[in-house]
N, C-alpha and C. Protein backbone atom coordinates (compact mmCIF):
# COMPACT_ATOMS: atom_id res chain seq x y z
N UNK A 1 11.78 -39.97 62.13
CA UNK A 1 12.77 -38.91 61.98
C UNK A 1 13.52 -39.13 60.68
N UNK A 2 13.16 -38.21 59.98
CA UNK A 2 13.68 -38.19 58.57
C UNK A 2 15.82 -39.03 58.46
N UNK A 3 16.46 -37.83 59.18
CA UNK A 3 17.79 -38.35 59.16
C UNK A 3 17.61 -39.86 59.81
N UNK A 4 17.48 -40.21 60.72
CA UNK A 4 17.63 -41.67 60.82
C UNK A 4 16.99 -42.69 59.61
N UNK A 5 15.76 -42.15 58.94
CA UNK A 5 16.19 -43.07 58.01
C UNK A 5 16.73 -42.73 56.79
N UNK A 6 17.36 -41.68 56.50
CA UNK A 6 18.39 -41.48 55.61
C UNK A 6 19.55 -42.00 55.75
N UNK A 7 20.00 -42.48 56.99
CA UNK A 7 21.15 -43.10 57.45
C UNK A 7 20.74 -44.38 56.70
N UNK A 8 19.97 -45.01 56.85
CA UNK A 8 19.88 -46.21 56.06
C UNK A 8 18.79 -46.34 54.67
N UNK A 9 18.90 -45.35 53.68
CA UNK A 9 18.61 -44.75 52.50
C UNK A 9 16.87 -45.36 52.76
N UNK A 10 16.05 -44.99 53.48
CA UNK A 10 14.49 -45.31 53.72
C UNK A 10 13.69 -43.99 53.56
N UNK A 11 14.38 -43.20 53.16
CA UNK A 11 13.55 -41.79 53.74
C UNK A 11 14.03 -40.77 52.23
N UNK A 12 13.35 -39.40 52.77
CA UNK A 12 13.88 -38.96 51.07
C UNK A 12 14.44 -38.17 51.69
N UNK A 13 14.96 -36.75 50.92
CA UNK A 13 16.12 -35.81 50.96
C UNK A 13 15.90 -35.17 52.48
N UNK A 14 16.97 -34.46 52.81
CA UNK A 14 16.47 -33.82 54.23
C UNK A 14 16.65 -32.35 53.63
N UNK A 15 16.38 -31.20 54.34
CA UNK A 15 16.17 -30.22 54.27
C UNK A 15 16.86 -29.86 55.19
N UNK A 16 18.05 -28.53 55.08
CA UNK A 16 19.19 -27.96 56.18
C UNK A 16 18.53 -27.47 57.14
N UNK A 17 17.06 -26.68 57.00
CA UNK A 17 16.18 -26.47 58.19
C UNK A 17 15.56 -27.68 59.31
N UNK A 18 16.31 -28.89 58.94
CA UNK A 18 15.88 -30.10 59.40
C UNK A 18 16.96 -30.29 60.78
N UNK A 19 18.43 -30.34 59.89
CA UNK A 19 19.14 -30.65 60.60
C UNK A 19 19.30 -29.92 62.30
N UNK A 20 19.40 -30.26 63.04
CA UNK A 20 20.23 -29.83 64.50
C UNK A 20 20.73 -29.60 64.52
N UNK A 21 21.47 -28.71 65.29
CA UNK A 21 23.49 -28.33 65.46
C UNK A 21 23.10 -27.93 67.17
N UNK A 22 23.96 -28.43 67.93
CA UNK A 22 23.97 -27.95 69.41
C UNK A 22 24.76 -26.86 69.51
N UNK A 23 24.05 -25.74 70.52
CA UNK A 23 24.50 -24.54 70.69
C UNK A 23 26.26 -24.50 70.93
N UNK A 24 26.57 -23.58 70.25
CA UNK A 24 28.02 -23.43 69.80
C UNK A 24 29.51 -24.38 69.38
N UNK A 25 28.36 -25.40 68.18
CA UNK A 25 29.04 -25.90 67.42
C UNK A 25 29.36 -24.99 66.21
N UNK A 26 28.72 -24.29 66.18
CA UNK A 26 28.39 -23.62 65.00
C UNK A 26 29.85 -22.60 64.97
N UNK A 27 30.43 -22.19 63.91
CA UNK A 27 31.52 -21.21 64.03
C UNK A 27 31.23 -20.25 63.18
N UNK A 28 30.78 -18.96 63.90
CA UNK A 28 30.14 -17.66 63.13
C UNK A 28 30.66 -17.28 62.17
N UNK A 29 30.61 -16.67 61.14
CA UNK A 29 31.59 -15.76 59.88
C UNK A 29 32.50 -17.22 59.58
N UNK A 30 32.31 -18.31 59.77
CA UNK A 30 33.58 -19.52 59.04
C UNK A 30 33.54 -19.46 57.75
N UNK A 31 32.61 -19.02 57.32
CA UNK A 31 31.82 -19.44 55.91
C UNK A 31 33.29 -19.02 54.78
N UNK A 32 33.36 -19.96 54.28
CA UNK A 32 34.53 -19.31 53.15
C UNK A 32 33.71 -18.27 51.80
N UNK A 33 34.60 -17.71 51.87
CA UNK A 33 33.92 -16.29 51.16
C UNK A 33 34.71 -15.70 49.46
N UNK A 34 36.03 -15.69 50.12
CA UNK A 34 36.77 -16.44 48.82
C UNK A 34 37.96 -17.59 48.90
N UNK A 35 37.96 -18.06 47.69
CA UNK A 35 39.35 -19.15 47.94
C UNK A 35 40.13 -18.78 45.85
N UNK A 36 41.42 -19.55 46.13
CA UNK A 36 42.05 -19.37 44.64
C UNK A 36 43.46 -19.78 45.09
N UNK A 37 44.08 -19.33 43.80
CA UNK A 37 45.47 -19.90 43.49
C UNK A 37 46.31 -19.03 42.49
N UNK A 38 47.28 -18.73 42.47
CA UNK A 38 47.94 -18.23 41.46
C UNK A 38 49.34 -18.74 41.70
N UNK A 39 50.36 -18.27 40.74
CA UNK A 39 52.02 -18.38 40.38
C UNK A 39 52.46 -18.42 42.46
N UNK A 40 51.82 -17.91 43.21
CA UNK A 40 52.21 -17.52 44.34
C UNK A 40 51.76 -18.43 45.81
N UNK A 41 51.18 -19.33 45.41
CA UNK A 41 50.28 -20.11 46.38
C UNK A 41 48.80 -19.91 46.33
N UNK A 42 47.96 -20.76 47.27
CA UNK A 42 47.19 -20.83 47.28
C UNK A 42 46.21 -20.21 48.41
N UNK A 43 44.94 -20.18 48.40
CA UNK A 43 44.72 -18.70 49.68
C UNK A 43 43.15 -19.22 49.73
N UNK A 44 42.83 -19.07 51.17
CA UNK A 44 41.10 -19.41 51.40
C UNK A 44 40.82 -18.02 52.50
N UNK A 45 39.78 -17.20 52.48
CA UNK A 45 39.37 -16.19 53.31
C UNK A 45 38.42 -16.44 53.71
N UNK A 46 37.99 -16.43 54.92
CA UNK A 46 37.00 -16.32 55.88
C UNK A 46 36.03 -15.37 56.09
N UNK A 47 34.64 -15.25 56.29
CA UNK A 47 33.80 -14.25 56.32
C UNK A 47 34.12 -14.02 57.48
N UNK A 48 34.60 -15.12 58.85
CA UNK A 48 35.17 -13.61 59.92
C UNK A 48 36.39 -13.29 59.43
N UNK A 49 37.35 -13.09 58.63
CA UNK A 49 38.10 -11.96 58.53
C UNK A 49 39.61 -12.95 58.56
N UNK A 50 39.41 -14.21 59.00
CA UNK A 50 41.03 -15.16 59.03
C UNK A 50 41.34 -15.79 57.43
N UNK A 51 42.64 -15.63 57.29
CA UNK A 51 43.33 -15.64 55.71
C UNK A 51 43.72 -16.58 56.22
N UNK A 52 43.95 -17.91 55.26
CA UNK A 52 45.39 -18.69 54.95
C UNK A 52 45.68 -19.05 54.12
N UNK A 53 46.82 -18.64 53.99
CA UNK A 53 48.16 -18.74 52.60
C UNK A 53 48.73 -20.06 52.52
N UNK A 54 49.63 -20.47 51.51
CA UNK A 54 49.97 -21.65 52.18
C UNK A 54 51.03 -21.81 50.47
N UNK A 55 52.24 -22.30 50.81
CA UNK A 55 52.76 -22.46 48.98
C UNK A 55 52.99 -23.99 49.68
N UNK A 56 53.04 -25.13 48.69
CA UNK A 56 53.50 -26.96 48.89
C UNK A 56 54.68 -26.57 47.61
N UNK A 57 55.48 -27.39 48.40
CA UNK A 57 56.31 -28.22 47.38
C UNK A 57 57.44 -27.06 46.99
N UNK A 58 58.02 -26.11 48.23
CA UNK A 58 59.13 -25.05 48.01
C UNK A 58 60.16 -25.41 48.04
N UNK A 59 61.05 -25.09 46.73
CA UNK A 59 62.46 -25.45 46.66
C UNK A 59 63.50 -24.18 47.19
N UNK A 60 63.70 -24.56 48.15
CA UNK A 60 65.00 -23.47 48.34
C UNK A 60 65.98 -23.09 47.43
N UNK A 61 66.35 -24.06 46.42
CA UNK A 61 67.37 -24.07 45.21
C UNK A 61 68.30 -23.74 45.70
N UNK A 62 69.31 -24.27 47.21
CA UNK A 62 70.26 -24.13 47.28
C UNK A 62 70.38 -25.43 48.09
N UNK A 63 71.24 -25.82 48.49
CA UNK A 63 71.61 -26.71 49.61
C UNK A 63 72.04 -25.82 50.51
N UNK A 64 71.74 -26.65 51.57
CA UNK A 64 72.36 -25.87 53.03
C UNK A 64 73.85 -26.49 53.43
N UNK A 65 74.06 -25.49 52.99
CA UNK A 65 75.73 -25.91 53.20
C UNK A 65 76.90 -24.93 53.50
N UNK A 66 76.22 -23.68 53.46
CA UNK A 66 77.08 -22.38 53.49
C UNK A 66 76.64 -21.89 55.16
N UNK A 67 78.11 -22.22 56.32
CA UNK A 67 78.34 -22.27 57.48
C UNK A 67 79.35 -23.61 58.10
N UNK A 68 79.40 -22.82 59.26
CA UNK A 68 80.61 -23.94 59.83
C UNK A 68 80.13 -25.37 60.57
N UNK A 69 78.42 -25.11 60.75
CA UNK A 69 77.70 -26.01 61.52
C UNK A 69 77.91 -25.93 62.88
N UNK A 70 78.18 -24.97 63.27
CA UNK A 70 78.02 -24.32 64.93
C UNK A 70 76.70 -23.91 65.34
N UNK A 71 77.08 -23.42 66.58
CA UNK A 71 75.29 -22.71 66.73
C UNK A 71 75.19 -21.14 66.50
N UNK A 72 76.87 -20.90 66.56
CA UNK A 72 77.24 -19.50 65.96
C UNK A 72 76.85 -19.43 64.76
N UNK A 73 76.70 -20.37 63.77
CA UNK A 73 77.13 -20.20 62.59
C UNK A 73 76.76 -21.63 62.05
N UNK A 74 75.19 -22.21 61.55
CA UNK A 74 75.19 -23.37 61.56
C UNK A 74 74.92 -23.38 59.87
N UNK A 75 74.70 -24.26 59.02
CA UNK A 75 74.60 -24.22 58.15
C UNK A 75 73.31 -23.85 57.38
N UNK A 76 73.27 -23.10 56.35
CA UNK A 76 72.10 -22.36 55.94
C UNK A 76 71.85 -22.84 54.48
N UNK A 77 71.13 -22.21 53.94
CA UNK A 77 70.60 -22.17 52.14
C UNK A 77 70.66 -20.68 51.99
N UNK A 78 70.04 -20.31 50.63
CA UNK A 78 69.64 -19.23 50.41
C UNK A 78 68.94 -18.65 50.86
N UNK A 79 68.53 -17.50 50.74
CA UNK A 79 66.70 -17.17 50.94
C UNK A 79 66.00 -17.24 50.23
N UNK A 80 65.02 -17.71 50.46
CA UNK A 80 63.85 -17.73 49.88
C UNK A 80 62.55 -17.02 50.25
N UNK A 81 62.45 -15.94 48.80
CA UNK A 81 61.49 -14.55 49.43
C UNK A 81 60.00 -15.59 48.88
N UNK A 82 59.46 -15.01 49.46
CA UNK A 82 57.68 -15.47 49.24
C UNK A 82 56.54 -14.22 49.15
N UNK A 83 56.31 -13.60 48.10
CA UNK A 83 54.90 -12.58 47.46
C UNK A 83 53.65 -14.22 48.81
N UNK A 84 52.96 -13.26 48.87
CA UNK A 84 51.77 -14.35 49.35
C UNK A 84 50.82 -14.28 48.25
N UNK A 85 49.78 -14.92 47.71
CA UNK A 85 49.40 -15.33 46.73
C UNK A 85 48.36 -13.66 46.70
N UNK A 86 47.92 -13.66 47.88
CA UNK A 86 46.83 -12.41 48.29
C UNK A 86 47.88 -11.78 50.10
N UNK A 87 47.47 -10.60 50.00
CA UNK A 87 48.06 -9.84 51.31
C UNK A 87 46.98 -9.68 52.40
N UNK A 88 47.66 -9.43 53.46
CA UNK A 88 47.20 -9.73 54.33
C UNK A 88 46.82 -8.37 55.15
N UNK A 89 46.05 -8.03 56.06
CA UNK A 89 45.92 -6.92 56.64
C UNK A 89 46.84 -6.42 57.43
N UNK A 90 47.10 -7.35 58.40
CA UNK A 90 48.75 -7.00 59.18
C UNK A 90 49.83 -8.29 58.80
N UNK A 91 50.77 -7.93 59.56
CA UNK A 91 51.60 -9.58 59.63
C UNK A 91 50.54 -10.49 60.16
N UNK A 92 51.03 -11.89 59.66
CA UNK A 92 50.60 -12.90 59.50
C UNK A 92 51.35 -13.65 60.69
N UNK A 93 50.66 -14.97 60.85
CA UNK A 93 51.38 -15.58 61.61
C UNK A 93 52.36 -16.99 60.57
N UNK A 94 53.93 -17.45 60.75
CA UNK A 94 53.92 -17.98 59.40
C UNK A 94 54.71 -19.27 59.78
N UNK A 95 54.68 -20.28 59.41
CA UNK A 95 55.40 -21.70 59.63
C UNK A 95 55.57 -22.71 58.61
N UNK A 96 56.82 -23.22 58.34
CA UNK A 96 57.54 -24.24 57.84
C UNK A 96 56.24 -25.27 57.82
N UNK A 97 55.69 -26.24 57.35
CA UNK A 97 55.10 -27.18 57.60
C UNK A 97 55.73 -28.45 57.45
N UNK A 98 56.80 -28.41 56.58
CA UNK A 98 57.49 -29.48 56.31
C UNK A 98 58.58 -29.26 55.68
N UNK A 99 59.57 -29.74 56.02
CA UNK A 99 60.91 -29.23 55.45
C UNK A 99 62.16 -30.61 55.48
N UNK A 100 62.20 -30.93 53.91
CA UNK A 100 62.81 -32.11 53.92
C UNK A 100 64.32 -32.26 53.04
N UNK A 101 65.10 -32.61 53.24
CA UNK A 101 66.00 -33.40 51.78
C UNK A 101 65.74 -34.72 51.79
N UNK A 102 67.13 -35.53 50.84
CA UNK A 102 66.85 -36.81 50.18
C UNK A 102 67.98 -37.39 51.85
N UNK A 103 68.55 -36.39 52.41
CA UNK A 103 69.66 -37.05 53.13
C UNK A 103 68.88 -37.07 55.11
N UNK A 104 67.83 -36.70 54.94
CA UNK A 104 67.01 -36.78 56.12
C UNK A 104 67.54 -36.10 57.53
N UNK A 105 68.35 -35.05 57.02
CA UNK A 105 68.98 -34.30 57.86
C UNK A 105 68.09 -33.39 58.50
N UNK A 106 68.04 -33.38 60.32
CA UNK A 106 66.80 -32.47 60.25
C UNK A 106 67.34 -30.97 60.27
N UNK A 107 65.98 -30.28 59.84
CA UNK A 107 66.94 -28.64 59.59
C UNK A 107 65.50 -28.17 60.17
N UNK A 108 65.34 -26.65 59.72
CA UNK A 108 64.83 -25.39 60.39
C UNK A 108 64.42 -24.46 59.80
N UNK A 109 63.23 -23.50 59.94
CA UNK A 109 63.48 -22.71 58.99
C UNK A 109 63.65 -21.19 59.65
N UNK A 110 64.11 -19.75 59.77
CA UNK A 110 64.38 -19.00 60.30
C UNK A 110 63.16 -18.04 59.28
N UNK A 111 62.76 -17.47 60.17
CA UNK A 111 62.44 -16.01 58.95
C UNK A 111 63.08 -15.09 58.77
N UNK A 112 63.81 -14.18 57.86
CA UNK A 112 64.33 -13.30 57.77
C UNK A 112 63.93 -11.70 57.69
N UNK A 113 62.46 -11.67 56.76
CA UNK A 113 61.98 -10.53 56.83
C UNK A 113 60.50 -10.88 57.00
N UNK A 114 59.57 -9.95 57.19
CA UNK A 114 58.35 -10.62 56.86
C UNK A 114 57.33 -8.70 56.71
N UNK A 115 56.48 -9.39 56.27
CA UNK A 115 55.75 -7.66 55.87
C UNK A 115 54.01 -8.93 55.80
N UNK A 116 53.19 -7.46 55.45
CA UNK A 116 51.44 -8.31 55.17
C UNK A 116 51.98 -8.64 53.74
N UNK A 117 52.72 -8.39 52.99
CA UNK A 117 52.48 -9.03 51.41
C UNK A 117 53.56 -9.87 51.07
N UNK A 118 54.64 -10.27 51.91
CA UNK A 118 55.41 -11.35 51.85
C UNK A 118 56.34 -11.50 52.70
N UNK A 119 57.31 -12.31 52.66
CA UNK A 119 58.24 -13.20 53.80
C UNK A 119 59.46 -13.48 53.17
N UNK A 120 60.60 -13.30 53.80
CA UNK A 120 61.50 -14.11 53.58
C UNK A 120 62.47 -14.94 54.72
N UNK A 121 62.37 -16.29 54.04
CA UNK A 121 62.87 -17.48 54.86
C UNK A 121 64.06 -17.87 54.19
N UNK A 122 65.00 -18.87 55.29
CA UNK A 122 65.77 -19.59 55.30
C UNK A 122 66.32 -20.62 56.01
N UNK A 123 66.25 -22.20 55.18
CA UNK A 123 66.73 -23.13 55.97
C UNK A 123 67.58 -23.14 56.40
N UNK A 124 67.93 -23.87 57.60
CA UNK A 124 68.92 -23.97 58.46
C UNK A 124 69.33 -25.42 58.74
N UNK A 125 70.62 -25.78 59.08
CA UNK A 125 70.55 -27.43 59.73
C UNK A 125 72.11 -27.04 60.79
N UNK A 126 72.54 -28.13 61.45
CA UNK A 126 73.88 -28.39 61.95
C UNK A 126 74.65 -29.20 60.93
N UNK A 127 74.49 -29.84 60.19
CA UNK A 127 75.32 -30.52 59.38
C UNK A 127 75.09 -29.94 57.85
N UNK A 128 75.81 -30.05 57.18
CA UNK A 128 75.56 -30.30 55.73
C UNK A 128 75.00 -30.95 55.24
N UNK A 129 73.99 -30.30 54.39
CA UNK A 129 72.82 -31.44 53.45
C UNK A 129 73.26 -32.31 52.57
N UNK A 130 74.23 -31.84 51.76
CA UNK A 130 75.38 -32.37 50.46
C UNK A 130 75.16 -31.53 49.58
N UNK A 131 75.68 -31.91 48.76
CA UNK A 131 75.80 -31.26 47.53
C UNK A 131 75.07 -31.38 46.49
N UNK A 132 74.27 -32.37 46.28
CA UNK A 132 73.24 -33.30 45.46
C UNK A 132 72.15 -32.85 46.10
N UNK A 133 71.31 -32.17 46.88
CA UNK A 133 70.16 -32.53 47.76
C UNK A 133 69.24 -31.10 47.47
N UNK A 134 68.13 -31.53 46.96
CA UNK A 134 67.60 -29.95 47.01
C UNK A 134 66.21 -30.58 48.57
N UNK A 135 66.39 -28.82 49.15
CA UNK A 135 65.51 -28.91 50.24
C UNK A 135 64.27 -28.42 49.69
N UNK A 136 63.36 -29.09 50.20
CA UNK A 136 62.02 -29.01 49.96
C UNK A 136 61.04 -28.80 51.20
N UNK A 137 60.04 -27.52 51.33
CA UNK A 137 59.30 -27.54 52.36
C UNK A 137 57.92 -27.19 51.55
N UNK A 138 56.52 -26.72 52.85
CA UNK A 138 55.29 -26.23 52.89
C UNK A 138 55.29 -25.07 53.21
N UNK A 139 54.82 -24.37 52.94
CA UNK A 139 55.09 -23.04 54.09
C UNK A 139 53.50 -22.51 53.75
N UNK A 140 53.27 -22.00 55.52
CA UNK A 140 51.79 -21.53 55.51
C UNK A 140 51.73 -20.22 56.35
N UNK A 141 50.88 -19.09 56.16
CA UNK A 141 50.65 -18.11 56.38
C UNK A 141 49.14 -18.17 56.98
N UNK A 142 49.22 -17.58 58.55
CA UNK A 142 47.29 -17.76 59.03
C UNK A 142 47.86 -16.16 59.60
N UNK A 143 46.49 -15.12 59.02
CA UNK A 143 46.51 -13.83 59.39
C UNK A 143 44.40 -13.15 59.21
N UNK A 144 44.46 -12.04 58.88
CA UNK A 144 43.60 -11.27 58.83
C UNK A 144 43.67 -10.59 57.17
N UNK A 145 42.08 -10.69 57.01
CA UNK A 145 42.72 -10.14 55.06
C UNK A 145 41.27 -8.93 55.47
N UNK A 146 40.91 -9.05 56.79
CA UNK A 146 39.68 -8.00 57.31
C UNK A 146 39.62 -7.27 58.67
């Protein structure tokens, strides 16, 4: 059997008509069809029809510090609007992936608006971040671009 001794380099190339796959490992339309990047994040599409967006490394450029730190009223940042790099067919589904300062305060992120061609968010915490601290998150978008 060819792959077994390719596992231990005895054998020559295999051929994809070689390989096995057991019935419904396989994931139909997965095939990436397009992928890219621009000023706006980065974006991979699916031949079945699932988008994901995704921006690393978002600065809110405010501190969260504007609120009383209630639950009425807890402390926020700015907003931060987000173009998606590519749009989406309907709304998207959309989440924070990581959302940090230097003061390890944990916070939140709320959405404020959201549409198929962009979003707007804002962090949240109970305490004050400081004054020095810029918040930094991931933010990812999984929808339909078909």
């Amino acid at each position: 059997m060819k792959v077994w001794k390719n596992l231990f380099r005895k054998g020559d190339k295999i051929n994809a008509s070689e390989i096995a796959v057991a019935p419904g490992l396989m994931l139909p339309g997965a095939v990436i069809v397009e992928s890219g990047s621009n000023a706006n994040g980065d974006y991979v599409r699916f031949g079945d029809g699932t988008q994901i967006c995704f921006l690393a490394n978002v600065s809110f450029e405010s501190r969260i510090n504007t609120g009383s730190g209630t639950y009425a009223d807890p402390y926020r940042s700015n907003i931060f609007n987000w173009t998606y790099p590519v749009s989406f067919k309907s709304y998207p589904a959309i989440s924070v992936v990581t959302i940090n300062s230097l003061a390890n305060t944990p916070m939140s992120t709320v959405i404020r608006q959201m549409s198929a061609s962009a979003a707007s968010l804002q962090g949240i915490a109970m305490s004050d971040v400081g004054t020095d601290e810029t918040v930094m998150a991931t933010i990812i978008a999984i929808g339909r671009w078909k």
